[in-house]
N, C-alpha and C. Protein backbone atom coordinates (compact mmCIF):
# COMPACT_ATOMS: atom_id res chain seq x y z
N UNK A 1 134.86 67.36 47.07
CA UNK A 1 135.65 66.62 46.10
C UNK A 1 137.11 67.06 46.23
N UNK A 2 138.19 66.49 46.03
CA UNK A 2 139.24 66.32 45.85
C UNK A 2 140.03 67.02 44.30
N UNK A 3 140.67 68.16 44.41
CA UNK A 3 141.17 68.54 43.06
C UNK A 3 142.58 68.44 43.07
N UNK A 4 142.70 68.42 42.18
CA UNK A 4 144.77 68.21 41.94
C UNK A 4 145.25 69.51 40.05
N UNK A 5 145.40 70.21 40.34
CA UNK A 5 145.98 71.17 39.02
C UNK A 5 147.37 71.03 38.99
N UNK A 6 147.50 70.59 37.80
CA UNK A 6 149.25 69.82 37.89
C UNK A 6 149.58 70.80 36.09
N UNK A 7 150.38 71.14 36.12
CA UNK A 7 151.25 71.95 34.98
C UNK A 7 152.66 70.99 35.10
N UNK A 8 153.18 71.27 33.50
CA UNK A 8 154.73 70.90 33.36
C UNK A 8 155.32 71.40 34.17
N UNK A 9 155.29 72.32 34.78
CA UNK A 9 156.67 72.67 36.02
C UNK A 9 156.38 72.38 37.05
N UNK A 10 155.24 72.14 37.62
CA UNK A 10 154.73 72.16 39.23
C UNK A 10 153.24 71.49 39.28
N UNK A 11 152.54 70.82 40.29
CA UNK A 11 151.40 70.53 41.17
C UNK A 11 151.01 72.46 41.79
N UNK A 12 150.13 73.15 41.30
CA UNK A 12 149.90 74.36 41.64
C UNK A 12 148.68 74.12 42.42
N UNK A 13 148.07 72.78 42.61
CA UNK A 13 146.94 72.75 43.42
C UNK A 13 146.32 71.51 44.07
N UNK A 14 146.43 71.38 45.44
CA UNK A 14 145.65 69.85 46.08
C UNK A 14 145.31 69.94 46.56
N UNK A 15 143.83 70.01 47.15
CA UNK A 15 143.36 70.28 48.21
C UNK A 15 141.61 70.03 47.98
N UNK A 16 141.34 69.82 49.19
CA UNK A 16 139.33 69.51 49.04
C UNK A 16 138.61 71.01 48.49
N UNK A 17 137.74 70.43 47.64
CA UNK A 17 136.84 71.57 47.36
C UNK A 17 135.64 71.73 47.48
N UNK A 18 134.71 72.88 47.58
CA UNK A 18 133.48 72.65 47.37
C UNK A 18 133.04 72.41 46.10
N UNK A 19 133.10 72.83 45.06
CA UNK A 19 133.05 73.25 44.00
C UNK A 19 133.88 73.50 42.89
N UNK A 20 133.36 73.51 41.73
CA UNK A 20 134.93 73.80 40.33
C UNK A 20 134.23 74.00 39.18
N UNK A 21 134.42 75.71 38.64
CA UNK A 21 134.56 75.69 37.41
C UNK A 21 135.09 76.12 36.50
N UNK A 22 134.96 75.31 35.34
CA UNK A 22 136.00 75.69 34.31
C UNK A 22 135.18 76.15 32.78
N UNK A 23 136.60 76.34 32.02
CA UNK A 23 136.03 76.77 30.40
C UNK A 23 136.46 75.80 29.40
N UNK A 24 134.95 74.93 29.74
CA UNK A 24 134.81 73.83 28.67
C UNK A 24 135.08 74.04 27.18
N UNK A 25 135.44 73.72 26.38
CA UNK A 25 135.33 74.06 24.52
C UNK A 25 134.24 74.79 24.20
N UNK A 26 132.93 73.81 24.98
CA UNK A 26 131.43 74.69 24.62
C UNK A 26 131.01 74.74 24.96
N UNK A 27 131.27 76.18 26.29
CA UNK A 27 131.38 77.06 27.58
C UNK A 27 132.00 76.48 28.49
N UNK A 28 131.50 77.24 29.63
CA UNK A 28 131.93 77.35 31.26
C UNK A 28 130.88 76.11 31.84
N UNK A 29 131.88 75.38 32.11
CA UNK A 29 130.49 74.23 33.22
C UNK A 29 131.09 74.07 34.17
N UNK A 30 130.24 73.98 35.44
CA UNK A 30 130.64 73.56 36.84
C UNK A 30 130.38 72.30 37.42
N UNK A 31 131.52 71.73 38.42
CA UNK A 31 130.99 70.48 39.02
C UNK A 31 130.71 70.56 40.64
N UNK A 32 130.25 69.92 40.82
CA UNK A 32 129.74 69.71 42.57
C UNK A 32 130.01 68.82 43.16
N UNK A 33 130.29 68.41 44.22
CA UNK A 33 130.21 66.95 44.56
C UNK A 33 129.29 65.82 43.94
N UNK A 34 130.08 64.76 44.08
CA UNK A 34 129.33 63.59 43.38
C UNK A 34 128.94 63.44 42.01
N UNK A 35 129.33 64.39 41.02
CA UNK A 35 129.54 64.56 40.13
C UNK A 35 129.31 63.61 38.96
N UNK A 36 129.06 63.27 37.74
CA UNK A 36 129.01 62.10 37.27
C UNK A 36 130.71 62.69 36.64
N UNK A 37 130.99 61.07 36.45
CA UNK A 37 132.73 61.20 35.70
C UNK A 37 132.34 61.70 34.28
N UNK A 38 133.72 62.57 34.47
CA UNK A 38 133.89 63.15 33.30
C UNK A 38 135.24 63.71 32.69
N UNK A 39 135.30 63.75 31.05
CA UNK A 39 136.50 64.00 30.49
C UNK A 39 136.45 65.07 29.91
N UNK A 40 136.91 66.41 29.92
CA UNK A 40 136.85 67.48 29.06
C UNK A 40 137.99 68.33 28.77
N UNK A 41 138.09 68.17 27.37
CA UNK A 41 139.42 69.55 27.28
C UNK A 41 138.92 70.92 27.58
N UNK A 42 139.85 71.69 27.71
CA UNK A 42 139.44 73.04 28.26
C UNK A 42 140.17 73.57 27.66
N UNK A 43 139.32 75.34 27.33
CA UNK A 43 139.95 76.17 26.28
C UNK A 43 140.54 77.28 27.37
N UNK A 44 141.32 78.35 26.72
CA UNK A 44 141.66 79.67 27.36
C UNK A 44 140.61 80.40 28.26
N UNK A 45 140.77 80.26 29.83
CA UNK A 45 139.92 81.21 30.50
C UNK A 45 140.79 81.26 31.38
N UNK A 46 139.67 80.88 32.38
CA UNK A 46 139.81 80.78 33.86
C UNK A 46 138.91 80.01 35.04
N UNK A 47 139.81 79.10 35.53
CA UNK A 47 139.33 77.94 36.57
C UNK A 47 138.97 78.56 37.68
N UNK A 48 137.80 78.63 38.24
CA UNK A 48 137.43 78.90 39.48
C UNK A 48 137.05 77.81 40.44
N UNK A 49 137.85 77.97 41.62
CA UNK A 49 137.57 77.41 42.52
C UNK A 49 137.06 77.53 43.88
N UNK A 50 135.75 77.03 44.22
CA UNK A 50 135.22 77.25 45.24
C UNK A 50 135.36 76.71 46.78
N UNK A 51 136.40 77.18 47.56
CA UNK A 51 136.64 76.17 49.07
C UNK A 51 136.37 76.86 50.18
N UNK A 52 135.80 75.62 51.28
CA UNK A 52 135.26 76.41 52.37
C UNK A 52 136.45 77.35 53.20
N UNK A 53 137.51 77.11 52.98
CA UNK A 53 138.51 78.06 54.05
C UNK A 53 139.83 78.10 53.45
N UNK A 54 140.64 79.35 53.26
CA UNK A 54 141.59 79.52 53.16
C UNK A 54 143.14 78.76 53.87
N UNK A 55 142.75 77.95 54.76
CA UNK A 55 143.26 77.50 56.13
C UNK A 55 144.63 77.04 55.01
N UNK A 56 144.59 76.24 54.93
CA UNK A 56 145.80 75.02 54.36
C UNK A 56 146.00 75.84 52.52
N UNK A 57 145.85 76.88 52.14
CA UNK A 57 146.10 77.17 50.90
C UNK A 57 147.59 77.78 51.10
N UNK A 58 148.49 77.58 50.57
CA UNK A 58 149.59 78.38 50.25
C UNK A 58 149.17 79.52 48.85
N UNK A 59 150.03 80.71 49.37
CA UNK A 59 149.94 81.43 47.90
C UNK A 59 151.51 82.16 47.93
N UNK A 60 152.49 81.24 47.86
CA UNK A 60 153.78 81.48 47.53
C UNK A 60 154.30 81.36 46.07
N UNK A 61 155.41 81.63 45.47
CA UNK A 61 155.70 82.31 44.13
C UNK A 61 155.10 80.80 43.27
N UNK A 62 155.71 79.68 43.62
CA UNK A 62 154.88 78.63 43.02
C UNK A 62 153.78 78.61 42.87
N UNK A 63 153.04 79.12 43.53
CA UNK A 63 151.45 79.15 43.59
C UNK A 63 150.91 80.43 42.60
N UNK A 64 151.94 81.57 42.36
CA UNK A 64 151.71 82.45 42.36
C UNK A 64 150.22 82.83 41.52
N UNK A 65 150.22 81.47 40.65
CA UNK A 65 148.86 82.23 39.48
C UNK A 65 147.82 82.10 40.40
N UNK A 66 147.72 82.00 41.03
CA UNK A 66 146.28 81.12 41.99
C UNK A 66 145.93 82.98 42.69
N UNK A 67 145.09 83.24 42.57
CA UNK A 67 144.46 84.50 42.80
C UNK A 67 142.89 84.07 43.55
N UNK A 68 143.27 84.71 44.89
CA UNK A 68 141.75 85.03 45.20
C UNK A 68 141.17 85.82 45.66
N UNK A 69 139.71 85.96 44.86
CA UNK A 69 138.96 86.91 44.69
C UNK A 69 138.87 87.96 45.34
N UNK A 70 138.38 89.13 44.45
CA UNK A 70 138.19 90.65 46.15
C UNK A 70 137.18 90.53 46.52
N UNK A 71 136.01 89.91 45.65
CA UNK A 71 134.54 90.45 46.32
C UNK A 71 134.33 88.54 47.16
N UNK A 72 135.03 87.78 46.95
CA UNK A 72 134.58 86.83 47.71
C UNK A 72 135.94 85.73 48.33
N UNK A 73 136.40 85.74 49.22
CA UNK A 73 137.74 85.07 49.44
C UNK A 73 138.24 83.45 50.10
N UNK A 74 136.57 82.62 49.12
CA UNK A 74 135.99 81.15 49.98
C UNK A 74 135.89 80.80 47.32
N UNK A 75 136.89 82.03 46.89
CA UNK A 75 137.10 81.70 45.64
C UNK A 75 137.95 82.18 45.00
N UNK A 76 138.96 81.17 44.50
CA UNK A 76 140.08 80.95 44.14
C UNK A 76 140.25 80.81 42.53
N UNK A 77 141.04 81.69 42.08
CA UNK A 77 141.31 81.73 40.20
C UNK A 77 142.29 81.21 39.95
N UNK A 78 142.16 80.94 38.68
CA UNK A 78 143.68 80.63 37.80
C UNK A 78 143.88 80.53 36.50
N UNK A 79 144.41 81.48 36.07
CA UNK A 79 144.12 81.81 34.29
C UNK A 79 144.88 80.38 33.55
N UNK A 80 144.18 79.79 32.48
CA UNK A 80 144.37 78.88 32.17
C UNK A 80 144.91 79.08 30.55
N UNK A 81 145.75 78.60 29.19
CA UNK A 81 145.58 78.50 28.26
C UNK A 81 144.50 77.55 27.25
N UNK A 82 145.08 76.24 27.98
CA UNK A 82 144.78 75.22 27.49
C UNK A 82 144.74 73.95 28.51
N UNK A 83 143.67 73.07 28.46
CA UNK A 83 143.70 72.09 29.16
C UNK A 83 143.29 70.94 29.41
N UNK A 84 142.57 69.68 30.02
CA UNK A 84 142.29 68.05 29.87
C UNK A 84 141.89 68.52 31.73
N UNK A 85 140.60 68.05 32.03
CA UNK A 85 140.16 67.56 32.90
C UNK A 85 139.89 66.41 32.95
N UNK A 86 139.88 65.92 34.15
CA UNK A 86 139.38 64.30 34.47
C UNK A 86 138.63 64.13 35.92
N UNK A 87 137.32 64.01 35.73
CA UNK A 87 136.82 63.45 37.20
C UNK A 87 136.27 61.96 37.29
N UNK A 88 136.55 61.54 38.43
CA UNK A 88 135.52 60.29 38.63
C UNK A 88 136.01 60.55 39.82
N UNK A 89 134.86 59.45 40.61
CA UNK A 89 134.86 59.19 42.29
C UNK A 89 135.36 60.34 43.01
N UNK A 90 135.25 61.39 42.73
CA UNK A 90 134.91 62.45 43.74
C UNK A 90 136.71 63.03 43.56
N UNK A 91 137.18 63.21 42.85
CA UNK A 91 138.71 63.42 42.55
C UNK A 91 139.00 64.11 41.06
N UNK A 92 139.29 65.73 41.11
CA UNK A 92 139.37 65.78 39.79
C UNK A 92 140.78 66.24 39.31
N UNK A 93 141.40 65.94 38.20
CA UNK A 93 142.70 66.20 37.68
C UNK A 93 142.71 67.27 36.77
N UNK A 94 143.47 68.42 36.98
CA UNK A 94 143.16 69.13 35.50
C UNK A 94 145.01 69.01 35.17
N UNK A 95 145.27 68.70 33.99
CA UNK A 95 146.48 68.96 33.41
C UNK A 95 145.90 70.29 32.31
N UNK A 96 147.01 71.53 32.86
CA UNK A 96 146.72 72.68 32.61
C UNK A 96 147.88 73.56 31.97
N UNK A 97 148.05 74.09 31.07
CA UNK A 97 149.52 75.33 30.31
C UNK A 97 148.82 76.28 30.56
């Protein structure tokens, strides 16, 4: 699937994924490919993201929140406050503070 993490100052994320999860209102749920569409606000955590290769990731000062993992490096963080996901057709949007 296709993710896009867009904040008021910057696009901090585009790129194919395997996997994505986040901290729903009421919990942590994950999506997979093919996913059924869906709308969810998201509370204070942290977005994890699961991709097969580091290849095409930047992690320059723009990027800077984007952290990935020590014990696994095919998963990618990003501390979140507050937020609005959106998936359908294999494409998901998070508008994220």
């Amino acid at each position: 699937m296709f993710l896009e993490i867009v904040t008021p100052e910057a696009i901090l994320f585009s790129s194919e994924v395997d996997s994505l999860s986040v901290p729903g209102i009421d919990g942590e749920f994950q999506m997979l490919n093919n996913h059924a569409p869906i709308v969810s606000v998201l509370k204070e955590g942290t977005i994890k993201i699961h991709i097969h290769s580091q290849v095409n990731i930047e992690f320059d000062d723009l990027h800077g929140k984007l952290i990935a993992d020590e014990a696994d490096d095919k998963i990618l963080t990003l501390a979140i406050n507050s937020g609005t996901l959106e998936l359908n057709d294999n494409k998901a949007i998070i508008l994220a503070d």
